[in-house]
C-alpha atoms as a PDB file:
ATOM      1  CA  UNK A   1      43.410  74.859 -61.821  1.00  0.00           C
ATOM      2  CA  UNK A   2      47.273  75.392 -62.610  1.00  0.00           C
ATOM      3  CA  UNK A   3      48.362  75.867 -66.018  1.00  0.00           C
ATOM      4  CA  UNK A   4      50.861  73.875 -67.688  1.00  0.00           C
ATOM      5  CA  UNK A   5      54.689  75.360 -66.760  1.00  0.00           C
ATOM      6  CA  UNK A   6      56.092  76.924 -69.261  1.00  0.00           C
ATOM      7  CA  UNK A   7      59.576  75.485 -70.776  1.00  0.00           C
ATOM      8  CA  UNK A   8      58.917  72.038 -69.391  1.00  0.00           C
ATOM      9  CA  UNK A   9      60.669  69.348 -71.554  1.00  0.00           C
ATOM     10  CA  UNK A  10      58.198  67.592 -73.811  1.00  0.00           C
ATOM     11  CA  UNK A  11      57.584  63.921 -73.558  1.00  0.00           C
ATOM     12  CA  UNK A  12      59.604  63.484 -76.183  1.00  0.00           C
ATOM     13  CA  UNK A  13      62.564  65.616 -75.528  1.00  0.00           C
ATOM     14  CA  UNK A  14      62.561  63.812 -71.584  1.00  0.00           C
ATOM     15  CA  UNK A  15      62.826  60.648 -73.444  1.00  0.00           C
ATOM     16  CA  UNK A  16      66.018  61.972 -75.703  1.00  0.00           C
ATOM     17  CA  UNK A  17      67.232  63.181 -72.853  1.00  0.00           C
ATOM     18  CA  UNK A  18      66.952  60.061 -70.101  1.00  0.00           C
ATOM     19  CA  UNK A  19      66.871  57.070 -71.997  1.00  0.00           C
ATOM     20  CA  UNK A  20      70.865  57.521 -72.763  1.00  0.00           C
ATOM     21  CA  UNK A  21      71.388  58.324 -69.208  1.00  0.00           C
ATOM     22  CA  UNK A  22      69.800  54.836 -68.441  1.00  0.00           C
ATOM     23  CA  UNK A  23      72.041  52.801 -70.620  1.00  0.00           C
ATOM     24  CA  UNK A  24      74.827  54.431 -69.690  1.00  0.00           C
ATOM     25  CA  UNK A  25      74.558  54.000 -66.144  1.00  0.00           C
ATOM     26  CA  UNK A  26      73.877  50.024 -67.051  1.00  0.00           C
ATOM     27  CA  UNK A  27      77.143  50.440 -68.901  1.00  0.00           C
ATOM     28  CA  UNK A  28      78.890  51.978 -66.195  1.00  0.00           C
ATOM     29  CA  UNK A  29      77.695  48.902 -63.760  1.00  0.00           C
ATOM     30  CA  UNK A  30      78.308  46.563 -66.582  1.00  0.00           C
ATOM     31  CA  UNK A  31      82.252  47.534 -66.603  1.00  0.00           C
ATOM     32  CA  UNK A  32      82.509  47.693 -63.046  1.00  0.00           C
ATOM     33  CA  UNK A  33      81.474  43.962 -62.413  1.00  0.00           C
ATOM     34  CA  UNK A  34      83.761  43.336 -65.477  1.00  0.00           C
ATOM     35  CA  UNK A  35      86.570  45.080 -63.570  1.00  0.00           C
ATOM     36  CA  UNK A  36      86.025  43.837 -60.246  1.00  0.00           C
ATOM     37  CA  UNK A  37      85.745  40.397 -61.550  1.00  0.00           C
ATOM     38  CA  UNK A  38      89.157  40.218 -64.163  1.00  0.00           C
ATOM     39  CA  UNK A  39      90.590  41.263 -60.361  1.00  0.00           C
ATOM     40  CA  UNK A  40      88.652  38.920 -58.171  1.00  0.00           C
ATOM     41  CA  UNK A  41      87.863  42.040 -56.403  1.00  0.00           C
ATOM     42  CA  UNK A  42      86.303  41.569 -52.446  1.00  0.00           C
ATOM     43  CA  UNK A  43      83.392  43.652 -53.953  1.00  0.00           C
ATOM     44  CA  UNK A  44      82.793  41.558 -56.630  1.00  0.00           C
ATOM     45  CA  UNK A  45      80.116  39.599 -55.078  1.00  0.00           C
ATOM     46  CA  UNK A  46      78.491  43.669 -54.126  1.00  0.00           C
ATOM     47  CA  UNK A  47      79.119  44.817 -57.865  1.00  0.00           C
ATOM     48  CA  UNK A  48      77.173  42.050 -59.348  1.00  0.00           C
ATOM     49  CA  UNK A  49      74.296  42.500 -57.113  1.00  0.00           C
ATOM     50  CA  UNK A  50      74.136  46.323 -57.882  1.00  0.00           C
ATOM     51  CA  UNK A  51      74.041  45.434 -61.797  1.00  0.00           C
ATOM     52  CA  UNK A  52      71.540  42.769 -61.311  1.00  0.00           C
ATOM     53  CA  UNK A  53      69.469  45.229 -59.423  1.00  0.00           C
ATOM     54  CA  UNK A  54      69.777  47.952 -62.121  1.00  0.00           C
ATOM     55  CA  UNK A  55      68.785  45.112 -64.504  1.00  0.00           C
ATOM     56  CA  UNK A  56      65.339  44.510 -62.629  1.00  0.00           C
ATOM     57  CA  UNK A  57      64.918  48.081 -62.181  1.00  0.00           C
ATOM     58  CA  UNK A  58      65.164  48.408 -66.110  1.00  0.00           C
ATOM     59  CA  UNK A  59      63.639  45.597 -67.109  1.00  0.00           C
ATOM     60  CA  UNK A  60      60.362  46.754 -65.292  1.00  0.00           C
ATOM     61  CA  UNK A  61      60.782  50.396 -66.830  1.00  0.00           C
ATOM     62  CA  UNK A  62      61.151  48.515 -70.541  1.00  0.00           C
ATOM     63  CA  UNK A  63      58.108  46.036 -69.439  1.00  0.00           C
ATOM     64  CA  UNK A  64      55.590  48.747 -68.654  1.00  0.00           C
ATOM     65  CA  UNK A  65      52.614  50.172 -70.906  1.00  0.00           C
ATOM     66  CA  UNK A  66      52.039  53.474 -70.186  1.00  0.00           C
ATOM     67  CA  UNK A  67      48.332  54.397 -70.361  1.00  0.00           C
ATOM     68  CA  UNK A  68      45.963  57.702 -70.809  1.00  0.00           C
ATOM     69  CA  UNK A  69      42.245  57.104 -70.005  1.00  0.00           C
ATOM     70  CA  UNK A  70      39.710  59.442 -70.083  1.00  0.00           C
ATOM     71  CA  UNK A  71      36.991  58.747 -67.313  1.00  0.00           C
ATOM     72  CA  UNK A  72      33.122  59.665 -67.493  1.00  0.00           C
ATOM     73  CA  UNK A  73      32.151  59.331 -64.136  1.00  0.00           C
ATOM     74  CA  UNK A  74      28.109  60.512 -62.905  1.00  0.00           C
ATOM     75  CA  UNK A  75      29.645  63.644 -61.643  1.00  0.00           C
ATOM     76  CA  UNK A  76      32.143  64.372 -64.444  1.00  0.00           C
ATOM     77  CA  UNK A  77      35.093  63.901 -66.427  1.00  0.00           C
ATOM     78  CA  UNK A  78      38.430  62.836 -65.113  1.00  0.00           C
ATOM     79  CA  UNK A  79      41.942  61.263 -66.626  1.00  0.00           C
ATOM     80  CA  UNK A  80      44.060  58.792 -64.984  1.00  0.00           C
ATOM     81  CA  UNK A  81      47.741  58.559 -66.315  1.00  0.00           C
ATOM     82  CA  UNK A  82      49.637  54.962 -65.443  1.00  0.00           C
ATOM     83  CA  UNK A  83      51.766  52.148 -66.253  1.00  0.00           C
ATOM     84  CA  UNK A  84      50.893  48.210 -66.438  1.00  0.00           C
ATOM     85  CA  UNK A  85      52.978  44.811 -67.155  1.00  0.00           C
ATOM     86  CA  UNK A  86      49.570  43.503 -68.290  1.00  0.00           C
ATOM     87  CA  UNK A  87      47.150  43.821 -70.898  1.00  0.00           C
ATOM     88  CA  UNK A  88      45.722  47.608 -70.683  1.00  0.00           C
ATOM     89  CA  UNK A  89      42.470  46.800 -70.719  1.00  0.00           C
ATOM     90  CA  UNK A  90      42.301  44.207 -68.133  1.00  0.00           C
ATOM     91  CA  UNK A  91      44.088  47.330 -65.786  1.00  0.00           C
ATOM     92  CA  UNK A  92      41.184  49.315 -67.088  1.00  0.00           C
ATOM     93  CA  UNK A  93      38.765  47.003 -65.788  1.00  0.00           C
ATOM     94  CA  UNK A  94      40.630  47.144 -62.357  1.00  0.00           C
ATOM     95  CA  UNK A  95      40.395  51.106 -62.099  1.00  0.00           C
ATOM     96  CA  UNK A  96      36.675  50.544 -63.300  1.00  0.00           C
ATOM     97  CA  UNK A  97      36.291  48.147 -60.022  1.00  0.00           C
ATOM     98  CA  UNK A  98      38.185  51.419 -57.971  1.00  0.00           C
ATOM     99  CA  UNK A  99      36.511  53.844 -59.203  1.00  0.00           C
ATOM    100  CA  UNK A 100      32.833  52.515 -58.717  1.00  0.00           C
ATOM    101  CA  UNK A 101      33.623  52.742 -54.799  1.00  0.00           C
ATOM    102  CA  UNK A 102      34.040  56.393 -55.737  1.00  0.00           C
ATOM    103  CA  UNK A 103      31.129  57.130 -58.355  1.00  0.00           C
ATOM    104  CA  UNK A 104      27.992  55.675 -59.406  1.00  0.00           C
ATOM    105  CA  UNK A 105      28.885  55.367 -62.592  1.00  0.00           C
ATOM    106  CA  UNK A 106      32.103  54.967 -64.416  1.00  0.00           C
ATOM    107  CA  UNK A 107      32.824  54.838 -68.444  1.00  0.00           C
ATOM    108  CA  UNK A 108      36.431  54.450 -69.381  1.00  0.00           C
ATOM    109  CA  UNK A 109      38.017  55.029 -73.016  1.00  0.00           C
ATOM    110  CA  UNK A 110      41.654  54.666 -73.654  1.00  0.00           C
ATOM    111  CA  UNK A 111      43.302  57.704 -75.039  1.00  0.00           C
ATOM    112  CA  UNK A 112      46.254  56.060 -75.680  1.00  0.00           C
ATOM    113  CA  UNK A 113      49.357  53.536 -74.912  1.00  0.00           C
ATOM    114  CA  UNK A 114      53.039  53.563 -75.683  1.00  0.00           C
ATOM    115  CA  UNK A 115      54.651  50.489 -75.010  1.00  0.00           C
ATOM    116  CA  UNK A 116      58.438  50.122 -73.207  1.00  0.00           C
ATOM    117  CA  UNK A 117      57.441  53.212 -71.652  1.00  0.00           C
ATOM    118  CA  UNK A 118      57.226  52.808 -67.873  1.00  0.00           C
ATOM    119  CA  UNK A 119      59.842  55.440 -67.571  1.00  0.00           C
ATOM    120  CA  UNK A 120      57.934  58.309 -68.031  1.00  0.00           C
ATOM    121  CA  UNK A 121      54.867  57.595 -65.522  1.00  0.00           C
ATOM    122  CA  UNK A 122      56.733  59.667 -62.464  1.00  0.00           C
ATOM    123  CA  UNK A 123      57.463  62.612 -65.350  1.00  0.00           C
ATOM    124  CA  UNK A 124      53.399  62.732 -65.890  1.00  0.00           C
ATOM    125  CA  UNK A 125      53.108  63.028 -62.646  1.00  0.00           C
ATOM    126  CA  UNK A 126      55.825  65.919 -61.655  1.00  0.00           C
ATOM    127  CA  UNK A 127      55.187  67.787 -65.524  1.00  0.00           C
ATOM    128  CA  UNK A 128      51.125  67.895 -64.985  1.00  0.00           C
ATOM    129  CA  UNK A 129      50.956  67.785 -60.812  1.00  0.00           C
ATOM    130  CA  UNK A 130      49.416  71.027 -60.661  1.00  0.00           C
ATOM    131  CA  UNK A 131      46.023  68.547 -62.291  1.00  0.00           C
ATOM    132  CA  UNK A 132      46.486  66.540 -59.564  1.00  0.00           C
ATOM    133  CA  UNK A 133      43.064  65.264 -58.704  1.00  0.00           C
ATOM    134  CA  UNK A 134      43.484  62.312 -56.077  1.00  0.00           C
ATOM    135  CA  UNK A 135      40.367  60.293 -55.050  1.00  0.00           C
ATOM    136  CA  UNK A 136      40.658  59.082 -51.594  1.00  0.00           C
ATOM    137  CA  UNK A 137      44.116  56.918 -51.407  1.00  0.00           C
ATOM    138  CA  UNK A 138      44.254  56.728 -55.834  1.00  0.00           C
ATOM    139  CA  UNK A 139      46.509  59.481 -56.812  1.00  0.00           C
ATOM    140  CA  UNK A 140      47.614  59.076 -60.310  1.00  0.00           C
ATOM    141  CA  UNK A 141      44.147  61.023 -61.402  1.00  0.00           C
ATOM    142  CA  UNK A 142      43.757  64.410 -63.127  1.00  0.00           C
ATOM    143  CA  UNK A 143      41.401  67.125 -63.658  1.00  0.00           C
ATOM    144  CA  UNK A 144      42.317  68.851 -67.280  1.00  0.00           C
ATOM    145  CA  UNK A 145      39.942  70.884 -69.380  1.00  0.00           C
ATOM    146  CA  UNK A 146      39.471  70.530 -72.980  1.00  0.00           C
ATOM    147  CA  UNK A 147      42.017  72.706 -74.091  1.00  0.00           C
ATOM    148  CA  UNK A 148      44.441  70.927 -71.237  1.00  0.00           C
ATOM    149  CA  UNK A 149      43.711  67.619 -72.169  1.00  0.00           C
ATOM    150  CA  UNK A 150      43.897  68.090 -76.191  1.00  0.00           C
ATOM    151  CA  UNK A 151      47.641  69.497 -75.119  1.00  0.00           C
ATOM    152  CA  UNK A 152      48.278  66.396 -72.649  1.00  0.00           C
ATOM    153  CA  UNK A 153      47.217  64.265 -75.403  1.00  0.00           C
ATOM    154  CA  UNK A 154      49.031  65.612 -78.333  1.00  0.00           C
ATOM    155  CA  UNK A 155      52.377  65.901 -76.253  1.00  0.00           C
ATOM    156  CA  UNK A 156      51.776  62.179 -75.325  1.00  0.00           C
ATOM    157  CA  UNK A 157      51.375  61.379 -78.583  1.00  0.00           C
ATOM    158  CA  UNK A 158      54.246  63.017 -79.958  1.00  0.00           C
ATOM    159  CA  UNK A 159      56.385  60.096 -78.490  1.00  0.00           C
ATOM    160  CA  UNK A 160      57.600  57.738 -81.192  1.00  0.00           C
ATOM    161  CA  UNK A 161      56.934  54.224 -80.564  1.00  0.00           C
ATOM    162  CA  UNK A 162      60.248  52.728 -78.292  1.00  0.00           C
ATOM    163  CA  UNK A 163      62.395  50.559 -80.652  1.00  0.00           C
ATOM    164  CA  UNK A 164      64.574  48.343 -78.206  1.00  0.00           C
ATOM    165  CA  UNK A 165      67.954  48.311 -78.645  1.00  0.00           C
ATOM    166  CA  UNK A 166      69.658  45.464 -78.579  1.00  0.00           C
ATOM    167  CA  UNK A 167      70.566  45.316 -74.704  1.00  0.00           C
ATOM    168  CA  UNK A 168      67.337  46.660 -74.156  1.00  0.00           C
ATOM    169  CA  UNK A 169      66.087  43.472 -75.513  1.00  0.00           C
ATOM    170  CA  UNK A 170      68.454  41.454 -73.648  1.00  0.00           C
ATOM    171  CA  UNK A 171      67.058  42.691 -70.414  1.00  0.00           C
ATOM    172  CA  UNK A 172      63.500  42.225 -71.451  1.00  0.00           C
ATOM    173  CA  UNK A 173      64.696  38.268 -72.303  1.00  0.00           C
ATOM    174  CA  UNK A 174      66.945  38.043 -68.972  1.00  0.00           C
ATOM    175  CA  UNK A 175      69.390  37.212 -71.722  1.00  0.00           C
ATOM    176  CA  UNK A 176      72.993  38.136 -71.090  1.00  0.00           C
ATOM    177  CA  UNK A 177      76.649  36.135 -71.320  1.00  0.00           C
ATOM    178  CA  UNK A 178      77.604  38.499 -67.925  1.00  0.00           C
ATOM    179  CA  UNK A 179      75.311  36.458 -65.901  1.00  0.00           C
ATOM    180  CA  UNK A 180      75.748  32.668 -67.254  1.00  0.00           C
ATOM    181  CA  UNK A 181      79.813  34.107 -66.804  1.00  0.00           C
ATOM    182  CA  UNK A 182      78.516  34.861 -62.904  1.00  0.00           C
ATOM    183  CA  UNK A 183      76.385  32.050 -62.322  1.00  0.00           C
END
């Protein structure tokens, strides 16, 4: 197995990093519908459905547990890394159902979740890819070893819990004046 790269951002760091970049670009999309608007712009119409878009695409990203399970399975231990709109454990029982098509016997314990944090999922996946351990067509599985997996976990955890700012939380409410002003 690959080791984990050397200078790749922490969890933590990716979020101080992206999260701005996020808002901004909302802000950016926010002003031009504002602009195209106040000029009854032709694009108008093409503006609003771009920030309506970004909207959706956020409010999924803001939405989204992300999840670390540790997975006994009859032939060993494996990880699965993931995000979910619904209660994590009824998605555990769901990879549970997967999984036994796989093994012939599965035990899953949560490692941990981190709410508002659907944005990092594809990071996981690029940061720890050389883990990669797909089963058949499931992909988002990993083969670490202790030491791995104590390192996966502790960067993981050294994510502070997402406080929502307040357009955040306007997204996650589909609560805006821009769109009763559009409507």
């Amino acid at each position: 197995m690959g080791k984990i790269p050397v200078g790749a951002l922490e969890f933590v760091r990716f979020n101080d990093v992206q999260e701005p970049l996020l808002l901004k670009k909302l802000l950016k999309l926010e002003l031009a519908f504002k602009h195209a608007e106040y000029k009854n712009a032709p694009d108008l119409a093409y503006r609003f459905t771009d920030l309506k878009l970004y909207r959706a695409q956020l409010q999924r990203i803001l939405s989204s547990s992300l999840y670390f399970l540790e997975i006994e399975t009859n032939i060993g231990i494996i990880y699965k890394i993931g995000v979910t709109t619904r209660p994590v454990l009824k998605r555990v029982a769901e990879v549970k159902i997967d999984l036994l098509a796989h093994y012939s016997s599965v035990a899953i314990r949560v490692l941990g979740t981190w709410e508002h944090r659907g944005n990092v999922e594809l990071y996981f996946k690029h940061r720890y890819q050389g883990f990669n351990y797909p089963i058949g067509s499931l992909t988002e599985y990993y083969k670490f070893n202790a030491e791995d997996t104590e390192m996966v976990l502790r960067d993981l955890q050294q994510m502070q819990p997402k406080i929502l700012s307040q357009d955040e939380k306007n997204i996650l409410e589909e609560n805006s004046s821009w769109e009763q002003i559009a409507v």
